[in-house]
C-alpha atoms as a PDB file:
ATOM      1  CA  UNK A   1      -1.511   7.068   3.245  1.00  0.00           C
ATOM      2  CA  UNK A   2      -1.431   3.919   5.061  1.00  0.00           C
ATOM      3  CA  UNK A   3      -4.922   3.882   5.659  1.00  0.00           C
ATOM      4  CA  UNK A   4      -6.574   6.319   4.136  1.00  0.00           C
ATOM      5  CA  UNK A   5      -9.234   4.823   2.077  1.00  0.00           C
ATOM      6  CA  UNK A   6     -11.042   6.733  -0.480  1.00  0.00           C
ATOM      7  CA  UNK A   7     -14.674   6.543  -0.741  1.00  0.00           C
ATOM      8  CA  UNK A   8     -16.592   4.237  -3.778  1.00  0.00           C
ATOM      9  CA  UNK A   9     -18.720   6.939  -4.854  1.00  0.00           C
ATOM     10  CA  UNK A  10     -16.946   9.630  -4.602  1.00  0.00           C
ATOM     11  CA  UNK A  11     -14.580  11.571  -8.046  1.00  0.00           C
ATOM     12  CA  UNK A  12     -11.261  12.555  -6.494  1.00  0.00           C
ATOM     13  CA  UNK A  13     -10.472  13.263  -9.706  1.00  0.00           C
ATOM     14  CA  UNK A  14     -12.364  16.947  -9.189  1.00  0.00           C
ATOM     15  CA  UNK A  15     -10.654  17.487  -6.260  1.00  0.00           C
ATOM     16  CA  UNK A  16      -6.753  16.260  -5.816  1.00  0.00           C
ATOM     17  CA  UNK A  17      -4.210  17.629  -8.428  1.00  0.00           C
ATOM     18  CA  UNK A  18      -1.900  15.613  -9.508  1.00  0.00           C
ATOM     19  CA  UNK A  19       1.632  15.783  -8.091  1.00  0.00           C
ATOM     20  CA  UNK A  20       3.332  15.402 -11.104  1.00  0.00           C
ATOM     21  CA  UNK A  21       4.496  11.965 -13.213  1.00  0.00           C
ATOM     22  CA  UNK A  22       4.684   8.749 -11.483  1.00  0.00           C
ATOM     23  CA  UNK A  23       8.154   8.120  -9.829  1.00  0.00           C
ATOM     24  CA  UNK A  24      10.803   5.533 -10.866  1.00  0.00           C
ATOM     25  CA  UNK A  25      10.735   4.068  -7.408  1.00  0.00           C
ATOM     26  CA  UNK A  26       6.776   3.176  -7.641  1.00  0.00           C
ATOM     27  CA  UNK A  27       7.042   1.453 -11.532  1.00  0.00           C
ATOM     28  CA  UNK A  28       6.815  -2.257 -11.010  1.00  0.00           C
ATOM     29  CA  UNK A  29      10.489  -3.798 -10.909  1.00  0.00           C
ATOM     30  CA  UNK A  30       9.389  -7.275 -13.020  1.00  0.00           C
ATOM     31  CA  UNK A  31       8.157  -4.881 -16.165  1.00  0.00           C
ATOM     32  CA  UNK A  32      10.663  -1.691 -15.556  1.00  0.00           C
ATOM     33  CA  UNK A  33       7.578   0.803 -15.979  1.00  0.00           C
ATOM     34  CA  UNK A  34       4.679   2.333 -14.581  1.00  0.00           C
ATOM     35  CA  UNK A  35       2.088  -0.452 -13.786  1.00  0.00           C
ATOM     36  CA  UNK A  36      -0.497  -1.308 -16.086  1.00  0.00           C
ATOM     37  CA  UNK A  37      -3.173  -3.315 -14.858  1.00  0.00           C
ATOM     38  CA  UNK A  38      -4.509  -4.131 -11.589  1.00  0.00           C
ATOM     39  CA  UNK A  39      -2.838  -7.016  -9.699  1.00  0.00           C
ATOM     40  CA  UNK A  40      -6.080  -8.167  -8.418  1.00  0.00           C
ATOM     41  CA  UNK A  41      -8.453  -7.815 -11.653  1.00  0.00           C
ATOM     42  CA  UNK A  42      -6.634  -7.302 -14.691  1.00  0.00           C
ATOM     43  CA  UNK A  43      -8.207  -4.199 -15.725  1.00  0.00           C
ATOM     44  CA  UNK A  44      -5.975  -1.381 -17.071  1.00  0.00           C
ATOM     45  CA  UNK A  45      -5.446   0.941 -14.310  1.00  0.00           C
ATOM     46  CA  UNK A  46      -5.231   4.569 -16.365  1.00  0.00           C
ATOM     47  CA  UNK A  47      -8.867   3.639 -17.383  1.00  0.00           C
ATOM     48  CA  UNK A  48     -10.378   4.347 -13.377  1.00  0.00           C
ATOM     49  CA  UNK A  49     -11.138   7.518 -12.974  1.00  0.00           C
ATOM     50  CA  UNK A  50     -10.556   7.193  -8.923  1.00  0.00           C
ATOM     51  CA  UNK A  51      -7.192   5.876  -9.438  1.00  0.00           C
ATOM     52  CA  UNK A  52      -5.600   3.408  -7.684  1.00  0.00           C
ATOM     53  CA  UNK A  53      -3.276   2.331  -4.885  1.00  0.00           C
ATOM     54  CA  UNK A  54       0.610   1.064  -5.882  1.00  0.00           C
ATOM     55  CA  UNK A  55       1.949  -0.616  -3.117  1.00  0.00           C
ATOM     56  CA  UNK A  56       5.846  -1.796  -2.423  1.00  0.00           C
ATOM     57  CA  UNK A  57       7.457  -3.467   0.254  1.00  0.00           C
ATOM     58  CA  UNK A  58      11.913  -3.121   0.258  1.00  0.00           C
ATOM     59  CA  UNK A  59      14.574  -4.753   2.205  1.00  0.00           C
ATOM     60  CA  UNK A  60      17.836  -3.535   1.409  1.00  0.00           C
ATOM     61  CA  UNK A  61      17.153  -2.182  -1.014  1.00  0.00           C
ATOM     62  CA  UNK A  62      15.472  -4.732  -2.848  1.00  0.00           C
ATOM     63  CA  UNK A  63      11.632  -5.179  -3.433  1.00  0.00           C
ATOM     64  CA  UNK A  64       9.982  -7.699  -1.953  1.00  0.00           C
ATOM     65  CA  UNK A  65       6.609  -7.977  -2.937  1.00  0.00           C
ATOM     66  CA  UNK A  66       4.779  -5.415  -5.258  1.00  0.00           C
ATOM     67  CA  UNK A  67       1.367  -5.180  -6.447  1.00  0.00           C
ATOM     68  CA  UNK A  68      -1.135  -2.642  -7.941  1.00  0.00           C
ATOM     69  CA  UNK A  69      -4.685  -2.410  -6.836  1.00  0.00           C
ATOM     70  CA  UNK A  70      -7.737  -0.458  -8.955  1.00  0.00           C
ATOM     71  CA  UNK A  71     -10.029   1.884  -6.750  1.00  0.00           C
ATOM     72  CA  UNK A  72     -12.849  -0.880  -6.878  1.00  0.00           C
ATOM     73  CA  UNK A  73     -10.259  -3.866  -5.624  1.00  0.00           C
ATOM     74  CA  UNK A  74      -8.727  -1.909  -3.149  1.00  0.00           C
ATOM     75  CA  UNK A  75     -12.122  -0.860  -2.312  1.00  0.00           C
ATOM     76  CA  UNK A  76     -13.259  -4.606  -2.030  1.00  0.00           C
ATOM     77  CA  UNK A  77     -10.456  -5.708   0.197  1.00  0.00           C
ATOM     78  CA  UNK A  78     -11.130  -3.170   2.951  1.00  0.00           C
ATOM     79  CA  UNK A  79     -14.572  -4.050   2.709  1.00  0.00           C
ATOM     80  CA  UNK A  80     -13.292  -7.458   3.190  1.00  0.00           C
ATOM     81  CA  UNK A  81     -11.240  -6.689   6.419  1.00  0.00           C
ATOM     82  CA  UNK A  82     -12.833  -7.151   9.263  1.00  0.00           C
ATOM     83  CA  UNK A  83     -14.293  -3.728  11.184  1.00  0.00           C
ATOM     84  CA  UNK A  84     -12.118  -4.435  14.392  1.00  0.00           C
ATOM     85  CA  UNK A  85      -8.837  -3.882  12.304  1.00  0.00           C
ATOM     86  CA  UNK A  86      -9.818  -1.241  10.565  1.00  0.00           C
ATOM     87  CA  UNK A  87     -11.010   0.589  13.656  1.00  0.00           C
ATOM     88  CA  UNK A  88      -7.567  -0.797  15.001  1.00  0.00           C
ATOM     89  CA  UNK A  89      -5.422   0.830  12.171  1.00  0.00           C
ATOM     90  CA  UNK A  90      -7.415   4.076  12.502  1.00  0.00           C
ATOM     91  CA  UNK A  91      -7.115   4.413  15.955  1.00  0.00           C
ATOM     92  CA  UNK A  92      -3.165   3.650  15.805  1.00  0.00           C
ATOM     93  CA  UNK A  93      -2.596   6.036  12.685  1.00  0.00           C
ATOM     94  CA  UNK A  94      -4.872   8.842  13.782  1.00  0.00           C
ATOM     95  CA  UNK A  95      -2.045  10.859  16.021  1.00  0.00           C
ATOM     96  CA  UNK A  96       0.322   9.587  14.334  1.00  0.00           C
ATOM     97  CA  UNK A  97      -0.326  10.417  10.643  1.00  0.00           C
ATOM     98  CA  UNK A  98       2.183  13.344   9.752  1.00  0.00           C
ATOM     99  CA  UNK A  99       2.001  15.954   7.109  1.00  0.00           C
ATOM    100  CA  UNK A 100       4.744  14.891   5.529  1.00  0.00           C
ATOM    101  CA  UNK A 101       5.023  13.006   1.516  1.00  0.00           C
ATOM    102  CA  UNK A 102       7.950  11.085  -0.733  1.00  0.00           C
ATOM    103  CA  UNK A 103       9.922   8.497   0.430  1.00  0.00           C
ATOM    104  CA  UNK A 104      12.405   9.449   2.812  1.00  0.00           C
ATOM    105  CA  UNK A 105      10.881   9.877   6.244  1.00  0.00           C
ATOM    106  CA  UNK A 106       7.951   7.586   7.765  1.00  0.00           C
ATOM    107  CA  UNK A 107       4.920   9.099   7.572  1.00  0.00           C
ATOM    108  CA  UNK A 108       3.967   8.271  11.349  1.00  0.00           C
ATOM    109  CA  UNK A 109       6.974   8.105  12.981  1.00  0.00           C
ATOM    110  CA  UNK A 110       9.473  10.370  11.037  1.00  0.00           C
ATOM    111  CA  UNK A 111      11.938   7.920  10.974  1.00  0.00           C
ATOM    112  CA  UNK A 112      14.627   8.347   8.016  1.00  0.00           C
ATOM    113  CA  UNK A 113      14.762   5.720   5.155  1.00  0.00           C
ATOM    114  CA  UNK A 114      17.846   5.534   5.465  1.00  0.00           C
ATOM    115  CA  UNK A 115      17.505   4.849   9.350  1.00  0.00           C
ATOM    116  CA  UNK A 116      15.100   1.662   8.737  1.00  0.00           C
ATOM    117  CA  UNK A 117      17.026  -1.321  10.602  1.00  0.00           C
ATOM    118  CA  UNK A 118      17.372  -3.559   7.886  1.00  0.00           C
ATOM    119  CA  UNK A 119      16.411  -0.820   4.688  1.00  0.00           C
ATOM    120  CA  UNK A 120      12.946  -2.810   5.802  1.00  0.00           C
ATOM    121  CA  UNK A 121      10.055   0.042   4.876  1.00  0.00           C
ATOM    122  CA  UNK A 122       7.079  -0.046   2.506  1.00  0.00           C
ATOM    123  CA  UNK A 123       6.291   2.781   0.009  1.00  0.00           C
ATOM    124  CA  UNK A 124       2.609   3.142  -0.920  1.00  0.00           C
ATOM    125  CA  UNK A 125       1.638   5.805  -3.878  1.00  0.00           C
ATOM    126  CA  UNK A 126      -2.131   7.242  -4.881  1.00  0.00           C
ATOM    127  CA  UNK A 127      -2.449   7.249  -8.669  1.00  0.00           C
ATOM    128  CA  UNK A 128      -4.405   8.780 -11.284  1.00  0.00           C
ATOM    129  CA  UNK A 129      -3.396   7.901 -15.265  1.00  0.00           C
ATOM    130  CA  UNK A 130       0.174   8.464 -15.538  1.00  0.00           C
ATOM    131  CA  UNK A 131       0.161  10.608 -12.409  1.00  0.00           C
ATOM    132  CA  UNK A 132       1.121  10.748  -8.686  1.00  0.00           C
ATOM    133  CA  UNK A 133      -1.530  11.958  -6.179  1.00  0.00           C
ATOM    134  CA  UNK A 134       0.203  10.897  -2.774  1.00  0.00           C
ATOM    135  CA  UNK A 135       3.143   8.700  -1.984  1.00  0.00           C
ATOM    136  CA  UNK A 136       4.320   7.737   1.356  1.00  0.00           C
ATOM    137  CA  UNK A 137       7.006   5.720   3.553  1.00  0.00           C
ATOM    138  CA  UNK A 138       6.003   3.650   5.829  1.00  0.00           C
ATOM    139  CA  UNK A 139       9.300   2.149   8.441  1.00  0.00           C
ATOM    140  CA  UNK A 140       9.404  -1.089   8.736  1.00  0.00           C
ATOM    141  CA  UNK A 141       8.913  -0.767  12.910  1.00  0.00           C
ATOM    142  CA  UNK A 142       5.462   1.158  12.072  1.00  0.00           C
ATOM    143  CA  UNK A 143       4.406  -1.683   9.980  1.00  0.00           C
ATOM    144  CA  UNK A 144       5.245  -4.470  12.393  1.00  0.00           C
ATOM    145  CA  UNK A 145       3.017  -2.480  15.028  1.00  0.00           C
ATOM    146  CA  UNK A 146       0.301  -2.075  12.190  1.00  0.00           C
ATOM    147  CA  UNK A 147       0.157  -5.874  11.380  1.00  0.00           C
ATOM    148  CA  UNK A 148      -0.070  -6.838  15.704  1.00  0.00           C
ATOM    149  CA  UNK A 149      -3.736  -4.959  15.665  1.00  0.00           C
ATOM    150  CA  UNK A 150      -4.550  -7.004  12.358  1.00  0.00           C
ATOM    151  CA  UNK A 151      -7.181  -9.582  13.385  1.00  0.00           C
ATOM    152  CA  UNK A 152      -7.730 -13.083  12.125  1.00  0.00           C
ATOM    153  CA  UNK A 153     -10.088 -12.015   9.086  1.00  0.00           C
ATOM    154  CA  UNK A 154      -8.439  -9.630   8.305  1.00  0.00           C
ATOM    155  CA  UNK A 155      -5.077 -12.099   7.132  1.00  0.00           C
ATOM    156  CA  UNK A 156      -7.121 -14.507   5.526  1.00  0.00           C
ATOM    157  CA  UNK A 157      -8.438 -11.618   3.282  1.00  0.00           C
ATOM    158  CA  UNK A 158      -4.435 -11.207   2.833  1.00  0.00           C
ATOM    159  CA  UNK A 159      -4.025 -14.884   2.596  1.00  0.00           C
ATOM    160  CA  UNK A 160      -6.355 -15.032  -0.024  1.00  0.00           C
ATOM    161  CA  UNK A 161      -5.034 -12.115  -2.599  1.00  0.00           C
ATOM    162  CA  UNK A 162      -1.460 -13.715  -1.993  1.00  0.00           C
ATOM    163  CA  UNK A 163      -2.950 -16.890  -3.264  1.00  0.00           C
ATOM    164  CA  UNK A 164      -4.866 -15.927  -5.998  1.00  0.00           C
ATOM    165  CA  UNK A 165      -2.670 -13.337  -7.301  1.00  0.00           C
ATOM    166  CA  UNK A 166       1.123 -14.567  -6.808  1.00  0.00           C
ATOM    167  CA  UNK A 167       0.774 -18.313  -7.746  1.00  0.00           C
ATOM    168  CA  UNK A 168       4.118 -19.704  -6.356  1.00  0.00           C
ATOM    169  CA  UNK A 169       4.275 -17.175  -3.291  1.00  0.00           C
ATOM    170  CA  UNK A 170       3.621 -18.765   0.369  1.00  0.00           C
ATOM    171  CA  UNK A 171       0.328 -17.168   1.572  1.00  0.00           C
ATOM    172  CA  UNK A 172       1.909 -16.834   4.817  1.00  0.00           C
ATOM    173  CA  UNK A 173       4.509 -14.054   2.918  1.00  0.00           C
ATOM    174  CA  UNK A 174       6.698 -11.765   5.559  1.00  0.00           C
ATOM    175  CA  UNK A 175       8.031  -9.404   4.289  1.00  0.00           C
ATOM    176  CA  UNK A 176       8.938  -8.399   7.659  1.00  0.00           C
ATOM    177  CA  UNK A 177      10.401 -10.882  10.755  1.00  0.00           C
ATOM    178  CA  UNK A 178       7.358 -11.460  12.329  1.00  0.00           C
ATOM    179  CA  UNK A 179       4.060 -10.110  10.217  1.00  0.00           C
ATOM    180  CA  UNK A 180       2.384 -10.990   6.721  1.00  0.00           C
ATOM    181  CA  UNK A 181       1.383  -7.140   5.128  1.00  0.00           C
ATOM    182  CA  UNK A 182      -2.073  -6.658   5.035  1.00  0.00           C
ATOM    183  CA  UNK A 183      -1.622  -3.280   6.717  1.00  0.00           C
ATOM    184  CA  UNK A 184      -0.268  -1.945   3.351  1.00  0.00           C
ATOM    185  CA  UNK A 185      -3.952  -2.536   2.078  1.00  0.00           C
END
């Protein structure tokens, strides 16, 4: 799920049943619950019927950074990111992308959570209402990799949603030693 982008016009809704309820480990850690409205627009997230992305970053065992993105923002920011990353990302994650879901082993590289130097990984969850549609780990070595093919563009569109959506956090945010995280996107 690192990259998988679902398309604007398109009702997964039809299609993808729903996991089950939302786990404890993807509610937002500031309100102690499932998140309720998109970081980016404000809008109450149960109300899209494509869902949306939740997206947290640990070190450990502590979250870093958190946020919650509507189909349509989500959608936005890749539209956003410049073509050269995305091909980048797509190119990287192709092989790699296992058959494999929750948050114990990376989803490319099969690496245990447990195993992350650091407890650095990033767990990234598909929503619909109350409900999970896909979660997956990402180690924190994958992301690092993921964030060298990110281009120029691409981190100012990352810049910019730090800014205008976590007033009081650096724009230049790392989560990790040497990347911001606009691969989570």
């Amino acid at each position: 799920m690192c990259y998988r982008a679902p398309m604007a016009d398109h009702d997964f809704s039809e299609e993808i049943r729903p996991l089950g309820p939302i786990p404890r480990e993807m509610y937002s850690e500031y309100e102690e619950r499932p998140f309720k409205t998109c970081t980016r627009c404000g809008e109450t997230l149960v109300d899209f019927r494509d869902g949306y992305r939740v997206s947290k970053v640990y070190r450990g065992g502590e979250v870093l950074f958190e946020y919650a993105l509507c189909a349509p923002c989500f959608l936005s920011i890749l539209d956003e990111s410049s073509d050269e990353t995305k091909e980048a990302l797509h190119e990287y994650q192709k092989d790699r992308i296992r058959d494999t879901m929750g948050s114990e082993e990376c989803v490319l590289c099969g690496k245990q959570q447990d195993e992350t130097p650091n407890g650095e990984y990033a767990l990234v969850a598909a929503c619909l209402g109350e409900q999970l549609l896909d979660m997956n780990m990402v180690c924190g070595e994958c992301v690092e990799i993921m964030n060298t093919l990110v281009s120029k563009k691409t981190r100012d569109v990352w810049d910019r949603f730090v800014q205008e959506n976590f007033p009081g956090v650096p724009a230049d945010l790392e989560p990790f030693p040497n990347q911001p995280a606009p691969a989570f996107f």
